[in-house]
Protein backbone atom coordinates (compact mmCIF):
# COMPACT_ATOMS: atom_id res chain seq x y z
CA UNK A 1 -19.68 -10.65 -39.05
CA UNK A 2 -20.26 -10.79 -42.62
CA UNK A 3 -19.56 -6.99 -42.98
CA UNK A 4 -16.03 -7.53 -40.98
CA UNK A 5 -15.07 -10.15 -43.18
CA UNK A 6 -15.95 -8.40 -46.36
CA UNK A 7 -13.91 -5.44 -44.77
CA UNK A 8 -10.70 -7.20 -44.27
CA UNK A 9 -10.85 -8.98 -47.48
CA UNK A 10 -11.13 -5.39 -49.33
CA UNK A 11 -8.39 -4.46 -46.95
CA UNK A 12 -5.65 -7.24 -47.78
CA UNK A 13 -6.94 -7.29 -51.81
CA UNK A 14 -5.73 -3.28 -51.63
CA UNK A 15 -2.49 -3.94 -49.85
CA UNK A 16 -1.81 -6.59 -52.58
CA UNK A 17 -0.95 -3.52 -55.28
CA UNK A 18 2.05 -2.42 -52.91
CA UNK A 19 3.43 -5.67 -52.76
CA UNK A 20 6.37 -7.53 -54.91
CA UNK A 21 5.62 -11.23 -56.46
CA UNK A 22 6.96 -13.04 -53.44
CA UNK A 23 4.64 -11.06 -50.89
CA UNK A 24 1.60 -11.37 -53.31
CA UNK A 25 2.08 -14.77 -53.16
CA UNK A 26 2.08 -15.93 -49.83
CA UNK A 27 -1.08 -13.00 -49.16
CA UNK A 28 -3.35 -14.79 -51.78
CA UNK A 29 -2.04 -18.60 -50.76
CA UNK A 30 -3.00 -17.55 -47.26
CA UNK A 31 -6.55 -15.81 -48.20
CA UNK A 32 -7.84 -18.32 -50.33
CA UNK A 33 -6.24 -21.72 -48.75
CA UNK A 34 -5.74 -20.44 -45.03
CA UNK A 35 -3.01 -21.98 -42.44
CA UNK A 36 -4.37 -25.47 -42.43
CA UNK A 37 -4.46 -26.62 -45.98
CA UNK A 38 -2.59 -29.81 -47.09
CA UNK A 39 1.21 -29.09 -47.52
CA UNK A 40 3.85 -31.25 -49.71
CA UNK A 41 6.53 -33.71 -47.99
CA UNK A 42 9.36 -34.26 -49.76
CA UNK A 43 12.11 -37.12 -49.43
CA UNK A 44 15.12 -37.95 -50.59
CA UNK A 45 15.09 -38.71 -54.59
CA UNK A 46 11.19 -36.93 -54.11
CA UNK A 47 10.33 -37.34 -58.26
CA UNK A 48 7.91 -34.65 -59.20
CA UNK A 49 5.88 -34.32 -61.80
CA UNK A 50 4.06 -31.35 -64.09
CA UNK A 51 1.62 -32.89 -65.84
CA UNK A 52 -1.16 -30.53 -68.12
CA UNK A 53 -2.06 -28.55 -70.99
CA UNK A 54 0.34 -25.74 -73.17
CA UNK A 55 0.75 -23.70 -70.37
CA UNK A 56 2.76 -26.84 -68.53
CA UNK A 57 4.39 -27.24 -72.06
CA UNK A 58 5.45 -24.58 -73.03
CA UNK A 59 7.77 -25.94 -75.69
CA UNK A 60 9.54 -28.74 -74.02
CA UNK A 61 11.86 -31.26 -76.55
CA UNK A 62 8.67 -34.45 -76.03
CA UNK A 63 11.78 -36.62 -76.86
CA UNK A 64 13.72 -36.03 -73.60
CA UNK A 65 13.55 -37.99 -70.52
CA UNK A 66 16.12 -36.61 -68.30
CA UNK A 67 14.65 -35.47 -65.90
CA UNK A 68 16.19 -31.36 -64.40
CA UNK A 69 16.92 -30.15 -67.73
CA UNK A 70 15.94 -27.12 -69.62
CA UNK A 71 14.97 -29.55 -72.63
CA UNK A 72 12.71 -31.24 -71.25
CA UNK A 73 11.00 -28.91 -68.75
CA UNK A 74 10.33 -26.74 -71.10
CA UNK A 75 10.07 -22.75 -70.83
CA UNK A 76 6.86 -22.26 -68.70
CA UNK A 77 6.29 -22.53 -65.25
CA UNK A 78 7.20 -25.99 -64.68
CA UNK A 79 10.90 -24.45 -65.36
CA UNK A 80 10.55 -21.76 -62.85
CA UNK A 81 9.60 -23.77 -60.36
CA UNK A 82 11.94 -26.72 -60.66
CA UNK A 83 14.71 -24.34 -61.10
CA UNK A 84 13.16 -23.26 -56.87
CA UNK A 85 12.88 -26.45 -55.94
CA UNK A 86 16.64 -27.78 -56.54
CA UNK A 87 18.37 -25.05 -55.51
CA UNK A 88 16.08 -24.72 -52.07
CA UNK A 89 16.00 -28.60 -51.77
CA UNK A 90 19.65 -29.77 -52.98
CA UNK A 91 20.20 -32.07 -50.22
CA UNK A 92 16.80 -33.95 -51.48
CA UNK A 93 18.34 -34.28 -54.71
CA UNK A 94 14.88 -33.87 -56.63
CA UNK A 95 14.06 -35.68 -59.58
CA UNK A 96 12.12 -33.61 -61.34
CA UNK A 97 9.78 -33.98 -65.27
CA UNK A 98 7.32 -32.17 -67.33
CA UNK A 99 4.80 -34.38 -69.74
CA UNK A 100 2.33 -31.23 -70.33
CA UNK A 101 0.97 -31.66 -73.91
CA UNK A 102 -0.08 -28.34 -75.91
CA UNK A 103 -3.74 -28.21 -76.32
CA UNK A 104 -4.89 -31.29 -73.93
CA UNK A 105 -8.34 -31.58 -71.97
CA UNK A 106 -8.93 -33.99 -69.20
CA UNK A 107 -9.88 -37.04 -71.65
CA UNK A 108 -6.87 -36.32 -73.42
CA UNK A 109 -4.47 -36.88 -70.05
CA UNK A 110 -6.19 -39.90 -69.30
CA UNK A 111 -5.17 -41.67 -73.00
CA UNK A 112 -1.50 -40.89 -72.41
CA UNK A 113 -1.54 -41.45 -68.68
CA UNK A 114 -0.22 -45.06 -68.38
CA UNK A 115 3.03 -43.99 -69.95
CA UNK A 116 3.16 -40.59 -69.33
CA UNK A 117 2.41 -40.21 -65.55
CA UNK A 118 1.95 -43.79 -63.75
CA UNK A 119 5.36 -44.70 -65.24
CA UNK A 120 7.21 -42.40 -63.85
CA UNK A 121 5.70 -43.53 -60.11
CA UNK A 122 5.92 -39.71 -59.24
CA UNK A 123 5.96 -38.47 -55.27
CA UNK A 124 4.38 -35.44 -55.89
CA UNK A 125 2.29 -34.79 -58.91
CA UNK A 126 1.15 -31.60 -60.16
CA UNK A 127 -1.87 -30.82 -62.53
CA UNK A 128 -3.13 -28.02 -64.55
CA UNK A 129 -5.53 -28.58 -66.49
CA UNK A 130 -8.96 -26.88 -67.60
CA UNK A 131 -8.60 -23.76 -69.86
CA UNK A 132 -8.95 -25.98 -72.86
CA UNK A 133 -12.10 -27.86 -71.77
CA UNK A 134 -13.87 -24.35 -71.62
CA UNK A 135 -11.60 -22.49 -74.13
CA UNK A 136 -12.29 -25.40 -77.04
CA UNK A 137 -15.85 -25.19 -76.52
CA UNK A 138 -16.01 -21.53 -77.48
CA UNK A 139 -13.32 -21.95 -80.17
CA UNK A 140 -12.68 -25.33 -81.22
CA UNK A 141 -16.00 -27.21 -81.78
CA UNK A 142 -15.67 -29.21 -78.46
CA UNK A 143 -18.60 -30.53 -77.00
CA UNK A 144 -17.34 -30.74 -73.71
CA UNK A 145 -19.34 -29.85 -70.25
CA UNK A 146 -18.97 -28.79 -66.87
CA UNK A 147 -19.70 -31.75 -66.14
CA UNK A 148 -17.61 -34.06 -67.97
CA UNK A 149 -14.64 -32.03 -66.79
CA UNK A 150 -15.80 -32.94 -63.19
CA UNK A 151 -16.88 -36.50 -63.66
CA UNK A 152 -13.50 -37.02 -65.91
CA UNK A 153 -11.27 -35.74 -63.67
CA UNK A 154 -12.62 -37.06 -60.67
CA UNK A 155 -12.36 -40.36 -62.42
CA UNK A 156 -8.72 -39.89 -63.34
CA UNK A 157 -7.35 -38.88 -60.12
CA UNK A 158 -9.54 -42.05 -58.28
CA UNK A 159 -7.16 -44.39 -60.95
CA UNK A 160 -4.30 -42.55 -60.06
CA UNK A 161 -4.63 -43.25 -56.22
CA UNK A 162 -5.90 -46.68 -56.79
CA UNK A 163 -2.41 -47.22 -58.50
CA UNK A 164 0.02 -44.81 -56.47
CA UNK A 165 -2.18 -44.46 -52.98
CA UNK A 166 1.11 -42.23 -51.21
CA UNK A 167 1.07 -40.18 -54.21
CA UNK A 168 0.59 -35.62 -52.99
CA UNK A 169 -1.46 -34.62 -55.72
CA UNK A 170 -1.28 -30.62 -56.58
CA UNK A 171 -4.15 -29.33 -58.13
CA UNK A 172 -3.74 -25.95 -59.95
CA UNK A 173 -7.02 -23.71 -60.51
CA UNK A 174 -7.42 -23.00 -64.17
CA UNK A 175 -7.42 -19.25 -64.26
CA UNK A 176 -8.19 -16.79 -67.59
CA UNK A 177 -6.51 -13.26 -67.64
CA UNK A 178 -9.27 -10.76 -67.92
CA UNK A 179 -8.02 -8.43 -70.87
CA UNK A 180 -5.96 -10.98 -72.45
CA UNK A 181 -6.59 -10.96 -76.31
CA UNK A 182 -8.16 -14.39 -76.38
CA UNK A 183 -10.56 -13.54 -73.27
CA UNK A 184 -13.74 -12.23 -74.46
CA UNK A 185 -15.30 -11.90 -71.47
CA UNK A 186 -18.43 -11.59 -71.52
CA UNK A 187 -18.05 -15.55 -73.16
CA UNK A 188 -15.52 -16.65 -70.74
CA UNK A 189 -17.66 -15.15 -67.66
CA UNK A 190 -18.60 -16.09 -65.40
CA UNK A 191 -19.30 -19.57 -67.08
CA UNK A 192 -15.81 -20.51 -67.00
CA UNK A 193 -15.81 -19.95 -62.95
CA UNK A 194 -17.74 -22.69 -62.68
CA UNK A 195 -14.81 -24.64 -63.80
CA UNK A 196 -12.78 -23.23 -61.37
CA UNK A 197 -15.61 -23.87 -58.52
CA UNK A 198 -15.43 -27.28 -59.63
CA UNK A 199 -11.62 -27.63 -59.70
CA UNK A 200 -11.20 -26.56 -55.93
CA UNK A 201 -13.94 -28.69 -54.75
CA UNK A 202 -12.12 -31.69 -56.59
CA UNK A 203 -9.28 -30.28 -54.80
CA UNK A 204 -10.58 -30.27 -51.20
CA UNK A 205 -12.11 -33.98 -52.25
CA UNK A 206 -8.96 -35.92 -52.73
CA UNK A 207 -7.05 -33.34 -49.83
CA UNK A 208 -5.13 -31.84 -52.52
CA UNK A 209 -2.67 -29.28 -52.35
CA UNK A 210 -4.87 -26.39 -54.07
CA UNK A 211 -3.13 -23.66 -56.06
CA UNK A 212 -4.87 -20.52 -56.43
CA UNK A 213 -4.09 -19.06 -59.45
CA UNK A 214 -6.48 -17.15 -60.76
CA UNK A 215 -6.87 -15.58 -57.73
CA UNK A 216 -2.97 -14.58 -57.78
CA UNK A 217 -3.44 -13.23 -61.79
CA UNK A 218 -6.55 -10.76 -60.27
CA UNK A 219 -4.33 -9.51 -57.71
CA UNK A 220 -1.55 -8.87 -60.35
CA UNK A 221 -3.66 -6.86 -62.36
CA UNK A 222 -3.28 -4.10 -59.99
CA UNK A 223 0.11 -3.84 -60.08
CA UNK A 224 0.54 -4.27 -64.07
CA UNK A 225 -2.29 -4.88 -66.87
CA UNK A 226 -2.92 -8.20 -68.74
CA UNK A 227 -0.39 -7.51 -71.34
CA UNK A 228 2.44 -7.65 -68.85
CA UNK A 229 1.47 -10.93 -67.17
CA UNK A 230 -0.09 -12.79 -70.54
CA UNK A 231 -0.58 -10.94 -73.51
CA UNK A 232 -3.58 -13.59 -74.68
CA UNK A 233 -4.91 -14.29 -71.10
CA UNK A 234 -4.02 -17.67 -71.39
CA UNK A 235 -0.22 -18.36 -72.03
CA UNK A 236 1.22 -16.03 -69.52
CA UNK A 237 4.36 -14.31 -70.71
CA UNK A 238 7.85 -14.12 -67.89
CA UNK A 239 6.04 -12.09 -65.34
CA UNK A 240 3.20 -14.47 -64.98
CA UNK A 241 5.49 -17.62 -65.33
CA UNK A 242 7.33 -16.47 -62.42
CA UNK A 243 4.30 -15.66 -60.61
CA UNK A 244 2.88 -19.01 -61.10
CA UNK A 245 6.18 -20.62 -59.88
CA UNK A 246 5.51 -18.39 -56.21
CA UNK A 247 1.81 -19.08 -55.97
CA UNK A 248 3.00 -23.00 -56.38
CA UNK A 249 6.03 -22.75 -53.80
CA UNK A 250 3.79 -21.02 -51.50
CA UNK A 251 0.67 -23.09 -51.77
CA UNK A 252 2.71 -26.63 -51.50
CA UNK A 253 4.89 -25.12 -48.60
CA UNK A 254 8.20 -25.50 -50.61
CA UNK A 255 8.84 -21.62 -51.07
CA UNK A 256 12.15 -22.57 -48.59
């Protein structure tokens, strides 16, 4: 049985490199989450909210609060996806916000999240959040652990459903791109995995939608190296924003 599985798994990871964005998408949603993970509801006025690290950034204006706007979602992700979301969802009329913060670990959401998540009393909230609690460890003289990202998080997101209990949470797997320029791998692996372990066991925890991303940047690699998707491994570049905005859409079960 083991040998059959292993087989078909080789089998749908080599059919990935003939497939388009869209297609890669829903084959990696479907191998790593299968047909009966948690999918998002949305209502009418559904507010959504990215909440995370640079990558969820990505340059927003941190003065805006109106919500659908290129100001303050930023240029990442978060962008690509809301931009989905409205125009598959109009007649939900979305309200949708970014409050990623450049260089944040999990401690560092939990300071700002009174203001800068509770407030906002989201529907559907949306996390990444992880590269910097391994990354600033290597680089940045943080003293961070496994497990304080675990305990920490699994902390955060017990407040958060104490205080919004109908609240879909979205967890998104911190992923690394392996030849990025910041990746030195044999420092990043496979120590930072066990971050990732961690994140979709949180995941399956609190029945969270899970969003497999580093899963969907390995598959990628065989259609175009590193450089194309995120020149530093980290901050991925217009390919691997888009990508992330399919893996999301497919993995929440808003794709259409």
């Amino acid at each position: 049985m083991n040998n059959r599985r292993d087989f078909l798994k080789k089998g749908t990871m080599a059919g990935l490199s003939l497939m388009m964005l869209p297609e890669l998408a829903k084959a990696v949603v479907k191998e790593q989450n299968g047909v009966s993970a948690p999918k998002i509801q949305l209502k009418k006025d559904s507010v959504i909210l990215f909440q995370g690290d640079s990558i969820t950034d990505s340059g927003r204006n941190k003065e805006s609060n109106i919500c659908n706007t290129f100001d303050q979602l930023g240029s990442g992700y978060a962008l690509f996806t809301a931009t989905q979301l409205l125009k598959t969802h109009a007649d939900k009329q979305l309200k949708i916000y970014n409050r990623g913060i450049s260089g944040n670990k999990v401690y560092q959401l939990r300071e700002r999240w009174e203001m800068e998540t509770l407030a906002f009393m989201p529907d559907v909230l949306s996390i990444l959040i992880g590269v910097n609690d391994y990354w600033h460890t290597l680089s940045g003289g943080y003293k961070g652990t496994l497990e304080i990202y675990d305990t920490d998080l699994r902390a955060l997101l017990k407040y958060t459903k104490e205080k919004l209990p109908n609240v879909q949470l979205v967890l998104c797997e911190p992923f690394a791109v392996k030849g990025g320029a910041a990746i030195d791998e044999p420092k990043w692996f496979p120590m930072f995995d066990d971050y990732r372990k961690a994140l979709k066991q949180i995941s399956d925890d609190f029945n969270a939608v899970f969003v497999p991303y580093q899963s969907a940047f390995d598959a990628a690699m065989k259609l175009a190296p590193a450089r194309y998707w995120a020149a530093d491994g980290v901050h991925p570049d217009l390919p691997g924003r888009q990508l992330m905005a399919d893996v999301w859409l497919e993995a929440t079960g808003l794709s259409k």
